[in-house]
N, C-alpha and C. Protein backbone atom coordinates (compact mmCIF):
# COMPACT_ATOMS: atom_id res chain seq x y z
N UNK A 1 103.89 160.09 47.58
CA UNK A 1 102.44 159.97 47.44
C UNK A 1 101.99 160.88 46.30
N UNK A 2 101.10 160.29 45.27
CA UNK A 2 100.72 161.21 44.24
C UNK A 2 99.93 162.06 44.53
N UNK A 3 99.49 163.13 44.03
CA UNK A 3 98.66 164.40 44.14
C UNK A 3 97.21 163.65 44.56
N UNK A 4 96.85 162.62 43.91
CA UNK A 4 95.09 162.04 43.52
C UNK A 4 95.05 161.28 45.21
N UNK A 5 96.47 160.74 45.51
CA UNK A 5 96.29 160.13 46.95
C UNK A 5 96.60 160.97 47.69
N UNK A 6 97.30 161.63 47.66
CA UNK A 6 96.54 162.79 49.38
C UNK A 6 95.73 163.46 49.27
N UNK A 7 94.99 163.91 47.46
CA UNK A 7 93.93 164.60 47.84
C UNK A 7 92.52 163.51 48.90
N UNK A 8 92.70 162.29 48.65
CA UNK A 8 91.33 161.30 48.44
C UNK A 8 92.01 161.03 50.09
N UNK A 9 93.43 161.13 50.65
CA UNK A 9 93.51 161.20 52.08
C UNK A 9 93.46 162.16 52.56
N UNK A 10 93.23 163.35 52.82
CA UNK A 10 93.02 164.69 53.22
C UNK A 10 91.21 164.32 53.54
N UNK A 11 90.84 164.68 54.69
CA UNK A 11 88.82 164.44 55.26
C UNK A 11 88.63 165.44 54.17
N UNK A 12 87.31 165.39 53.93
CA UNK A 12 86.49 166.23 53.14
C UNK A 12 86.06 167.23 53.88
N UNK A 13 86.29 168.64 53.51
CA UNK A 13 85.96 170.03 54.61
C UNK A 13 84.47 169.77 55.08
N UNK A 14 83.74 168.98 54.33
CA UNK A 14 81.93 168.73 54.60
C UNK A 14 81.97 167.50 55.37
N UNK A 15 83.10 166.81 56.11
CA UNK A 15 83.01 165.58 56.79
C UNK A 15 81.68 165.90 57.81
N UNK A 16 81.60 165.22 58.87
CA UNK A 16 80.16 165.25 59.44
C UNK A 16 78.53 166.24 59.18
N UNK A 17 78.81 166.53 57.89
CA UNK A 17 77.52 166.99 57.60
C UNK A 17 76.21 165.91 57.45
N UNK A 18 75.32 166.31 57.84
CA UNK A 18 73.82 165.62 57.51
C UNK A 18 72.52 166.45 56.77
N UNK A 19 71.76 165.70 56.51
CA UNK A 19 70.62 166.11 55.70
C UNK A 19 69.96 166.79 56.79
N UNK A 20 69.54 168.47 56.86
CA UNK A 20 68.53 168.77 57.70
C UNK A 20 67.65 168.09 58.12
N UNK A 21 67.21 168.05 59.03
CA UNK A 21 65.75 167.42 59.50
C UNK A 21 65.04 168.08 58.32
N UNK A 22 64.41 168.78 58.53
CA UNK A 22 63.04 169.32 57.28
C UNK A 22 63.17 169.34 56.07
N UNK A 23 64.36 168.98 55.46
CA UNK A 23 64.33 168.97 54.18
C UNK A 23 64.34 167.54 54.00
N UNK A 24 64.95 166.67 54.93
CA UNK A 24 64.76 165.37 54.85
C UNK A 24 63.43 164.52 54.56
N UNK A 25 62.72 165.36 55.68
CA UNK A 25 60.91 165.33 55.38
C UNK A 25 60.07 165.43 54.58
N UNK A 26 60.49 166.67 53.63
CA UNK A 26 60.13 167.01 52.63
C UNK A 26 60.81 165.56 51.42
N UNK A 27 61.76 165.70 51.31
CA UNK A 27 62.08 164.75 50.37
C UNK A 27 61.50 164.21 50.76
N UNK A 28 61.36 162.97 51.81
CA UNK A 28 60.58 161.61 51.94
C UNK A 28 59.11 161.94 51.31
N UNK A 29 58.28 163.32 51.86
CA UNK A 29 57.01 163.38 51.48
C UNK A 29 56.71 163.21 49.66
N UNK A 30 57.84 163.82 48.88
CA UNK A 30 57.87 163.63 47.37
C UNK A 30 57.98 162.29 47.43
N UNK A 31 58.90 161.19 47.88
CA UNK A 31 58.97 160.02 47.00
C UNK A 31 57.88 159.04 47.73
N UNK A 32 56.78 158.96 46.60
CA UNK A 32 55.46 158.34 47.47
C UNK A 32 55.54 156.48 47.87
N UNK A 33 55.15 156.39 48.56
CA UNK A 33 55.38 155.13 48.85
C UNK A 33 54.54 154.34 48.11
N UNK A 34 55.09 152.52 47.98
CA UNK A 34 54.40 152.02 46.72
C UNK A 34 55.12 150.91 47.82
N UNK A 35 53.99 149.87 47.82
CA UNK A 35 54.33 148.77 49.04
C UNK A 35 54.49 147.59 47.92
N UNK A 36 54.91 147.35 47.05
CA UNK A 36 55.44 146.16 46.16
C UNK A 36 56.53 147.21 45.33
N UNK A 37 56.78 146.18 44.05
CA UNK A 37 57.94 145.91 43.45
C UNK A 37 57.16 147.01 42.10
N UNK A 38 57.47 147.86 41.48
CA UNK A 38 56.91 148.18 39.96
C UNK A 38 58.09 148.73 39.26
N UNK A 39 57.38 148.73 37.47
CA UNK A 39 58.54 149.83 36.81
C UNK A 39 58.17 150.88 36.70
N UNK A 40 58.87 152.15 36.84
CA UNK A 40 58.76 153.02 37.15
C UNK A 40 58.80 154.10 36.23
N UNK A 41 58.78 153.87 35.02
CA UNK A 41 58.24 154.70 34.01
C UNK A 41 56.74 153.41 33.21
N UNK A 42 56.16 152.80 34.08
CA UNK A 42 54.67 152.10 33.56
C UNK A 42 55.20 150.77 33.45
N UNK A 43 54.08 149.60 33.33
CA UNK A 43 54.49 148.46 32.60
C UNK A 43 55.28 147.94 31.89
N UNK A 44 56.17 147.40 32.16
CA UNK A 44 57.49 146.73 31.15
C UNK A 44 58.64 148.06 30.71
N UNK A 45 57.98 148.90 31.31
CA UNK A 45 58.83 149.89 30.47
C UNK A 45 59.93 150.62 32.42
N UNK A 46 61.03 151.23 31.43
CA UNK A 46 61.90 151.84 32.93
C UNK A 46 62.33 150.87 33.47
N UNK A 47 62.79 150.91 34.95
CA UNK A 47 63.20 150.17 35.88
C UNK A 47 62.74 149.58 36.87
N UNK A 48 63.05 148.74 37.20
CA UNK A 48 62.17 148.07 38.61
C UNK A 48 62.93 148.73 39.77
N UNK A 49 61.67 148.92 40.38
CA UNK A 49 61.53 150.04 41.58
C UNK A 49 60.74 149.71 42.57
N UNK A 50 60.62 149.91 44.13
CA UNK A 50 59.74 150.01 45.02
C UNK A 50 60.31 150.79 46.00
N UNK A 51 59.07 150.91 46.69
CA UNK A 51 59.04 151.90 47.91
C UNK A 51 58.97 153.02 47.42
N UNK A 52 59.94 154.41 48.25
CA UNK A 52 59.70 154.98 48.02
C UNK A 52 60.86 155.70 46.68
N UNK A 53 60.33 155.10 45.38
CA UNK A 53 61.48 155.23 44.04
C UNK A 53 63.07 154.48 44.43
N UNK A 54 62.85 153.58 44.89
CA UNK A 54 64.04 152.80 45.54
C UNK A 54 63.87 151.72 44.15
N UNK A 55 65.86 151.79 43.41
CA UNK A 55 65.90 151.17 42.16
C UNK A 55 66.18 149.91 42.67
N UNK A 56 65.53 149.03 42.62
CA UNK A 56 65.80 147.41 42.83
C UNK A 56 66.86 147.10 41.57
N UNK A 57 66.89 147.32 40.40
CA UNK A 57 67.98 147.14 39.28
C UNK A 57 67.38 147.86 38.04
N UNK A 58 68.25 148.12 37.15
CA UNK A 58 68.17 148.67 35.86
C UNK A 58 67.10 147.30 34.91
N UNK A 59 66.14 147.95 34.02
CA UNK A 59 65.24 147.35 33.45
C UNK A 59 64.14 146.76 33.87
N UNK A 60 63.01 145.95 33.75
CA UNK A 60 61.52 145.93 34.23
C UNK A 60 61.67 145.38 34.91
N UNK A 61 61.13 145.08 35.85
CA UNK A 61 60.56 144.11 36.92
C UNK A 61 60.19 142.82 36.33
N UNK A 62 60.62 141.80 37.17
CA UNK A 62 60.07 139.99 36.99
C UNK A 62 58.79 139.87 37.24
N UNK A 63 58.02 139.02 37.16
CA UNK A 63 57.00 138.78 37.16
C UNK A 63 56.63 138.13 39.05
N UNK A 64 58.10 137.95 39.34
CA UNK A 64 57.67 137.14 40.84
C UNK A 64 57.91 138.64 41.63
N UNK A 65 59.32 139.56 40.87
CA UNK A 65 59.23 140.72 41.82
C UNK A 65 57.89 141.84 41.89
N UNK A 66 57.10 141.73 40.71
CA UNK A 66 56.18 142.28 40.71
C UNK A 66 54.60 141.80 41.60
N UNK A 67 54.88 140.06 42.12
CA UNK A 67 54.18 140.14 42.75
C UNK A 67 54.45 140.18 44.41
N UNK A 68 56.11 140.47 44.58
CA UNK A 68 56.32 140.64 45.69
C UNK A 68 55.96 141.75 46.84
N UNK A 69 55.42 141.70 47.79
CA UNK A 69 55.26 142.81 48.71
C UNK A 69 55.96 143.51 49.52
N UNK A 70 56.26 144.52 49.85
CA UNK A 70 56.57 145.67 50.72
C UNK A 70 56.71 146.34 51.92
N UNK A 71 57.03 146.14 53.40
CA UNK A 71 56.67 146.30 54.17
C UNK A 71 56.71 147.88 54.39
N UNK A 72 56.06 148.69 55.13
CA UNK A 72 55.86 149.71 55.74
C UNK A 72 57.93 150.11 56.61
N UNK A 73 57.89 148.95 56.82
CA UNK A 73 59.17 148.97 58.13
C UNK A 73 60.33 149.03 56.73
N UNK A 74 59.92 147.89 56.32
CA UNK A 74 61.45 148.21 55.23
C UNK A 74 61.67 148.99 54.25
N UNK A 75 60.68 150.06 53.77
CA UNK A 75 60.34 150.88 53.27
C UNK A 75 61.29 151.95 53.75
N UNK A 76 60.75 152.45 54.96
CA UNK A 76 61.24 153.40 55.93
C UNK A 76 63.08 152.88 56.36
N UNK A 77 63.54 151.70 56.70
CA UNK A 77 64.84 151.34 56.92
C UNK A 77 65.42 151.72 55.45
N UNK A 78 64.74 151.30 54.55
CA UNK A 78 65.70 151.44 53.11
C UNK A 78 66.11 152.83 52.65
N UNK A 79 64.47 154.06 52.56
CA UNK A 79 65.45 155.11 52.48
C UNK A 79 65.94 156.18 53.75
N UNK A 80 66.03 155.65 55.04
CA UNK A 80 66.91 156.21 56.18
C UNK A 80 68.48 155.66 55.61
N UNK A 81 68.50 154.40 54.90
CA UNK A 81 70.19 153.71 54.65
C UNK A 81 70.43 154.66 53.55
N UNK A 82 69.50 154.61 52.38
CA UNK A 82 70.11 155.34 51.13
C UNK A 82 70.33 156.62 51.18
N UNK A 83 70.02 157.54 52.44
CA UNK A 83 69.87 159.08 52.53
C UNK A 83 71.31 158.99 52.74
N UNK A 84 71.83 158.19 53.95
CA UNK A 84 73.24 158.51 55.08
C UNK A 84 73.82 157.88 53.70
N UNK A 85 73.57 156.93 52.53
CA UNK A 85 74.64 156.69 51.67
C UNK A 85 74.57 157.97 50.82
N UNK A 86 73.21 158.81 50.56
CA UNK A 86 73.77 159.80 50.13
C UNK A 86 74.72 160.75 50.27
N UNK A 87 74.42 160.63 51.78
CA UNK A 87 75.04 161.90 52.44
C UNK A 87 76.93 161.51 52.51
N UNK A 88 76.78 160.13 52.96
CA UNK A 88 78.53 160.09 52.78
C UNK A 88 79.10 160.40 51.13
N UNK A 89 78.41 160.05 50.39
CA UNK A 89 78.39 160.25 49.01
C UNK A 89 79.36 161.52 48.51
N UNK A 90 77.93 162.58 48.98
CA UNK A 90 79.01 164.31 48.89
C UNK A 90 79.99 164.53 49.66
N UNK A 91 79.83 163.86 50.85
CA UNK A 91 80.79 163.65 51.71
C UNK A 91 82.56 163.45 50.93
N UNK A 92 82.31 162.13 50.72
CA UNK A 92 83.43 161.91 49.78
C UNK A 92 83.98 162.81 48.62
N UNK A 93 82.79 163.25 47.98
CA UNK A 93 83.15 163.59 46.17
C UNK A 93 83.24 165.11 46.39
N UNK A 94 82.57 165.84 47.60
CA UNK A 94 83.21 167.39 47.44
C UNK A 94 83.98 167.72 48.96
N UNK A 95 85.19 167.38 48.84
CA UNK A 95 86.29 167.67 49.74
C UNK A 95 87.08 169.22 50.01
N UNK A 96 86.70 169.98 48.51
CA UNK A 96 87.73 171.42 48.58
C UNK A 96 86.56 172.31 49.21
N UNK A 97 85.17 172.10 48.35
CA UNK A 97 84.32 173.23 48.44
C UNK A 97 83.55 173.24 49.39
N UNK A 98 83.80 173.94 51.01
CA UNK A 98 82.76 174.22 52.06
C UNK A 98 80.99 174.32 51.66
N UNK A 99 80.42 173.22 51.85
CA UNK A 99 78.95 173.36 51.38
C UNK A 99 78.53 174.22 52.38
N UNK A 100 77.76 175.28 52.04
CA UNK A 100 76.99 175.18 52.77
C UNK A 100 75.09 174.46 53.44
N UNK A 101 74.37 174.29 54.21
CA UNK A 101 73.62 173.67 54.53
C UNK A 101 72.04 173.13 53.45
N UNK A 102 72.19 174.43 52.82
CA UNK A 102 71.01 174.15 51.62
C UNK A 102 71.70 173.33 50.30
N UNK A 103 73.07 173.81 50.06
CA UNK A 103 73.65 173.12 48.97
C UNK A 103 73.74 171.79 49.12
N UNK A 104 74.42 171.26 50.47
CA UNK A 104 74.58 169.83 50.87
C UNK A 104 73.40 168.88 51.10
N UNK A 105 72.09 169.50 51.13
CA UNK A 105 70.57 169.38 50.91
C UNK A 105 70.51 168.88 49.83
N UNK A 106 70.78 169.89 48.93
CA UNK A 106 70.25 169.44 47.66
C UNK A 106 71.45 168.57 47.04
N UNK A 107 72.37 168.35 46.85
CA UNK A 107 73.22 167.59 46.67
C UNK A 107 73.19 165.89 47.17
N UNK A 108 72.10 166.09 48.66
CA UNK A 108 71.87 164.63 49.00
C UNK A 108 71.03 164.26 48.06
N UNK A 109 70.07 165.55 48.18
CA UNK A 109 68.53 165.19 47.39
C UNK A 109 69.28 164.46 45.73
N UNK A 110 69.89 165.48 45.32
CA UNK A 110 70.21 164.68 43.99
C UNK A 110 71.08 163.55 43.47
N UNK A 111 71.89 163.07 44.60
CA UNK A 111 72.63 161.81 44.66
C UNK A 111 71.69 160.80 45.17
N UNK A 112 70.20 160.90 46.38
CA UNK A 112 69.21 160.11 46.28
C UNK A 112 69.00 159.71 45.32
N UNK A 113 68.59 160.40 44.31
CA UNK A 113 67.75 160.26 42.97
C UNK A 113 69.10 159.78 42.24
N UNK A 114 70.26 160.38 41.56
CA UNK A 114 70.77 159.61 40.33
C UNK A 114 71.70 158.96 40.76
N UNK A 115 72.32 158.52 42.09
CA UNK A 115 73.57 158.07 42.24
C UNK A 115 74.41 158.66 42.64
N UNK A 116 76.02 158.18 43.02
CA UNK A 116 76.74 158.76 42.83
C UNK A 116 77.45 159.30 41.59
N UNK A 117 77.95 157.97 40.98
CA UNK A 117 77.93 157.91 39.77
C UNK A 117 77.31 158.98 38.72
N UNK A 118 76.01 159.04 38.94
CA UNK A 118 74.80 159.94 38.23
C UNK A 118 75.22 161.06 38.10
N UNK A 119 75.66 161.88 39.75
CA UNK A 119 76.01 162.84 40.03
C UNK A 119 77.63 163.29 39.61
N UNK A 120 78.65 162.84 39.34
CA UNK A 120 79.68 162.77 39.45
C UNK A 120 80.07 164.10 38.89
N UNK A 121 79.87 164.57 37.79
CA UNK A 121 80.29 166.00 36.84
C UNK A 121 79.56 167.28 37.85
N UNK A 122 78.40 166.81 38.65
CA UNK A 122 78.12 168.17 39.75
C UNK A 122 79.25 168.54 40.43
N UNK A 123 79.38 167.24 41.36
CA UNK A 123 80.58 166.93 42.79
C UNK A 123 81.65 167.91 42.08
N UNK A 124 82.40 167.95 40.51
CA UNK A 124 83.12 168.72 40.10
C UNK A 124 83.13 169.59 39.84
N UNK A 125 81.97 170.61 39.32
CA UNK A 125 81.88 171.52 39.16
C UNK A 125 81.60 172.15 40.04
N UNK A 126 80.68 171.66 41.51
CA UNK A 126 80.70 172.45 42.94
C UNK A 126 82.09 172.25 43.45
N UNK A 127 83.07 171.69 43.37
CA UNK A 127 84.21 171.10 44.11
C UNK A 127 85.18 172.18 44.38
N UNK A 128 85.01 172.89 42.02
CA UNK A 128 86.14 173.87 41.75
C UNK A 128 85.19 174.98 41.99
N UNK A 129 83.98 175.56 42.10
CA UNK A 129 83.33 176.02 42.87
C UNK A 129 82.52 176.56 41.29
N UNK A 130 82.31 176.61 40.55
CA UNK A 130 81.73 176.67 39.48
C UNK A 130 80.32 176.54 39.50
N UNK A 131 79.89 177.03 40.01
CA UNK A 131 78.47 177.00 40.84
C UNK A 131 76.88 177.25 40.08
N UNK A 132 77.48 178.27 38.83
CA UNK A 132 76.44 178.29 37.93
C UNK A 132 76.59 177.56 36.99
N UNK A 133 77.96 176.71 36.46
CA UNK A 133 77.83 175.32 35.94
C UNK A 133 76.96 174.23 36.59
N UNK A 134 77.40 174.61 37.66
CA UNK A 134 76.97 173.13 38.28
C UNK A 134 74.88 172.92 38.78
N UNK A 135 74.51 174.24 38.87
CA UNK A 135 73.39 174.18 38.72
C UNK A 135 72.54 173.98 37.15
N UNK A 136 73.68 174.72 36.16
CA UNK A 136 73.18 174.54 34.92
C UNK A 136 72.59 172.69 34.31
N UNK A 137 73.83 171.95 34.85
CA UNK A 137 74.25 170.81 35.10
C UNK A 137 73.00 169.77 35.41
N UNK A 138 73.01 169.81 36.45
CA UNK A 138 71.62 169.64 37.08
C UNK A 138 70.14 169.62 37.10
N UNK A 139 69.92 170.96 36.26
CA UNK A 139 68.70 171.30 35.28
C UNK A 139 69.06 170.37 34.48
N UNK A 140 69.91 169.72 33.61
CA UNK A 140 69.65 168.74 32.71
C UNK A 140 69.56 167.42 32.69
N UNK A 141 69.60 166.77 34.32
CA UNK A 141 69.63 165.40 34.74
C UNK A 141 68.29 165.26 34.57
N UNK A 142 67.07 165.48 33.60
CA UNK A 142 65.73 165.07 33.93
C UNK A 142 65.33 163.58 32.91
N UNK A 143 66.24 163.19 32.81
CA UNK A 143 66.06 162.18 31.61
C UNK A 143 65.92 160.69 32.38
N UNK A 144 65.50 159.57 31.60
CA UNK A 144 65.47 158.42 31.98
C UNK A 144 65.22 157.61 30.71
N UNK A 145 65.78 156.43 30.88
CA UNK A 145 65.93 155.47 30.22
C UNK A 145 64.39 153.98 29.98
N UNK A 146 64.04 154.41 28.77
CA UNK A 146 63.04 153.37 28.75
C UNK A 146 62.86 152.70 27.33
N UNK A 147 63.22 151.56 27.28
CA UNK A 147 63.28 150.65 26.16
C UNK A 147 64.67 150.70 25.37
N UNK A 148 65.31 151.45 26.19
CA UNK A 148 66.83 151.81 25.20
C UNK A 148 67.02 153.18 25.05
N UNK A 149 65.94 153.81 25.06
CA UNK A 149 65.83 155.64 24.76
C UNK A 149 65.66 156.58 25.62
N UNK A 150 66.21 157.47 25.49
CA UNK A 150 66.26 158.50 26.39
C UNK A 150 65.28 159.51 26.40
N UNK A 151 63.92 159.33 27.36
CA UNK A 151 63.03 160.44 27.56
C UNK A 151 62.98 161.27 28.34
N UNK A 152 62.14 162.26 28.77
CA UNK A 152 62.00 162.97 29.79
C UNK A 152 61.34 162.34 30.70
N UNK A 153 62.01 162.80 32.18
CA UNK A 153 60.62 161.58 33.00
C UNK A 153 60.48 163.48 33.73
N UNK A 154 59.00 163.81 33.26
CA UNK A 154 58.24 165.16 33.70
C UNK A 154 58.80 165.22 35.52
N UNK A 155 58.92 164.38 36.28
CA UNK A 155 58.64 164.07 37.39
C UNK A 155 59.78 164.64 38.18
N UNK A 156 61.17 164.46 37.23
CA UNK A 156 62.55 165.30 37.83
C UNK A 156 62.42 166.92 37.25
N UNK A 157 61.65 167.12 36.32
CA UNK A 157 62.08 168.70 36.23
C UNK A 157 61.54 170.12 37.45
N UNK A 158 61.12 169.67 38.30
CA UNK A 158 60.42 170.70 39.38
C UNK A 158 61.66 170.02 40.54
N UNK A 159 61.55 168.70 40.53
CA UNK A 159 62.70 167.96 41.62
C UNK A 159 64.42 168.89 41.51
N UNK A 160 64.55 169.17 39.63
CA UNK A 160 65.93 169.13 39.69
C UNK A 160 66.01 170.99 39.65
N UNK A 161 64.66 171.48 39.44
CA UNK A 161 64.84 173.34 39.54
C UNK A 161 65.25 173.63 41.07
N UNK A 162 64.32 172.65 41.95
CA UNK A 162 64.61 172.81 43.34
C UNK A 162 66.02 172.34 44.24
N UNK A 163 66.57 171.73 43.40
CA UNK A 163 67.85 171.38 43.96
C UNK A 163 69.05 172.01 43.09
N UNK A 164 68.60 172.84 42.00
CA UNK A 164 69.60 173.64 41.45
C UNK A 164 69.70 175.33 41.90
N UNK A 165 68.92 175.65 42.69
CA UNK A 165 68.44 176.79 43.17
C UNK A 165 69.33 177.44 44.39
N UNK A 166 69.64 176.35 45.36
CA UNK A 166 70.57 177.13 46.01
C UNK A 166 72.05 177.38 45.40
N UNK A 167 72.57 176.41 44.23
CA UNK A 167 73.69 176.88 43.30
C UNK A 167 73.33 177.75 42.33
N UNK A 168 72.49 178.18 42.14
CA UNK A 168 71.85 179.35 41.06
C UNK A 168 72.36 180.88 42.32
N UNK A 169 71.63 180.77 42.92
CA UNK A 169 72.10 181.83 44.14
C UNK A 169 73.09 182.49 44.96
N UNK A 170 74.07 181.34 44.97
CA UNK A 170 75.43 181.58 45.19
C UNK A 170 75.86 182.28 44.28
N UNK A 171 75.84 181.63 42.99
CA UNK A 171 76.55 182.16 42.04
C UNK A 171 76.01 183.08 41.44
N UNK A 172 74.40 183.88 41.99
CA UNK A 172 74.38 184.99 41.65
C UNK A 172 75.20 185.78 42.64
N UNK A 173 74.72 185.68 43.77
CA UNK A 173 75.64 186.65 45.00
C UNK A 173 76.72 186.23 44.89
N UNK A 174 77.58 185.81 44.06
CA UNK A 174 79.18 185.77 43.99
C UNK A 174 79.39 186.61 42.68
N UNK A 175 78.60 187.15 41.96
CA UNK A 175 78.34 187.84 40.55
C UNK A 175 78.45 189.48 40.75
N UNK A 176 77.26 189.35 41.95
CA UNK A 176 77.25 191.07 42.42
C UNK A 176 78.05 191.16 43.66
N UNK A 177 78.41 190.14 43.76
CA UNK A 177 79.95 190.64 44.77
C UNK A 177 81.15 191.34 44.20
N UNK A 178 81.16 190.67 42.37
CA UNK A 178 82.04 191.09 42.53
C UNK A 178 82.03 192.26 41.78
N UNK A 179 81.29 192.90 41.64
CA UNK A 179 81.03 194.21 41.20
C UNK A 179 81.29 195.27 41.79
């Protein structure tokens, strides 16, 4: 068996972790609810999106998805599914490095928002435990894609200080530890 297959068969030390209750809350309270279909950096521009910042696909919205509606119920079912896909997410991608409870927080919080995929160079740099990389990292996911170009969307930079903060911290108290 190669090294890459027993690492990916070996459970992940974070197997049954979940999103706190209250931070879960909090996230939901940031992503505001929007009971149809829109793009999400304005008209024609960004991605088509609904609920609560839930990516229906890369690029604008159709004209039939834009006049489609939203329910309250599927709103709420969609991001209860996308949280637990977050959460298996880190689950999977950080196997060496014991999260602890605020890190694995914010780690859902930020695989909500960019993916797994999105996230992939964090999962590594928290993994080998590189912790003030990996918050550095993070501070720079504030970008989004609109018309082909890469802007700032204002809306992740307070989102991504707050989920880089408990890896800012570690890796200070692992700094004056070792002093």
């Amino acid at each position: 068996m190669t090294k890459l297959a027993q690492v990916a068969a070996t459970p992940s030390v974070n197997a049954g972790m979940k999103m706190s209750p209250e931070v879960r809350v909090r996230m939901r309270r940031l992503e505001r609810d929007v009971f149809k279909y829109y793009d999400d950096m304005g008209t024609g521009k960004g991605n088509c999106t609904w609920g609560p910042d839930i990516l229906a696909h890369r690029g604008p919205c159709s004209k039939e998805e834009l006049a489609r509606p939203v329910s309250a119920a599927a709103v709420e079912a969609e991001f209860a599914r996308r949280v637990v896909g977050a959460e298996g997410g880190v689950i999977r991608m950080v196997r060496v490095q014991k999260l602890p409870q605020d890190q694995f927080d914010a780690l859902v919080s930020l695989t909500y928002n960019a993916g797994v995929h999105g996230s992939r160079n964090v999962y590594t740099l928290v993994d080998t435990g590189r912790l003030a990389e990996a918050a550095r990292q993070i501070r720079t996911m504030t970008s989004a894609r609109v018309n082909g170009r890469s802007v700032v969307a204002r809306g992740l930079i307070a989102r991504r200080a707050e989920e880089s903060a408990p890896f800012d911290a570690a890796a200070k108290s692992a700094a004056i530890a070792k002093q």
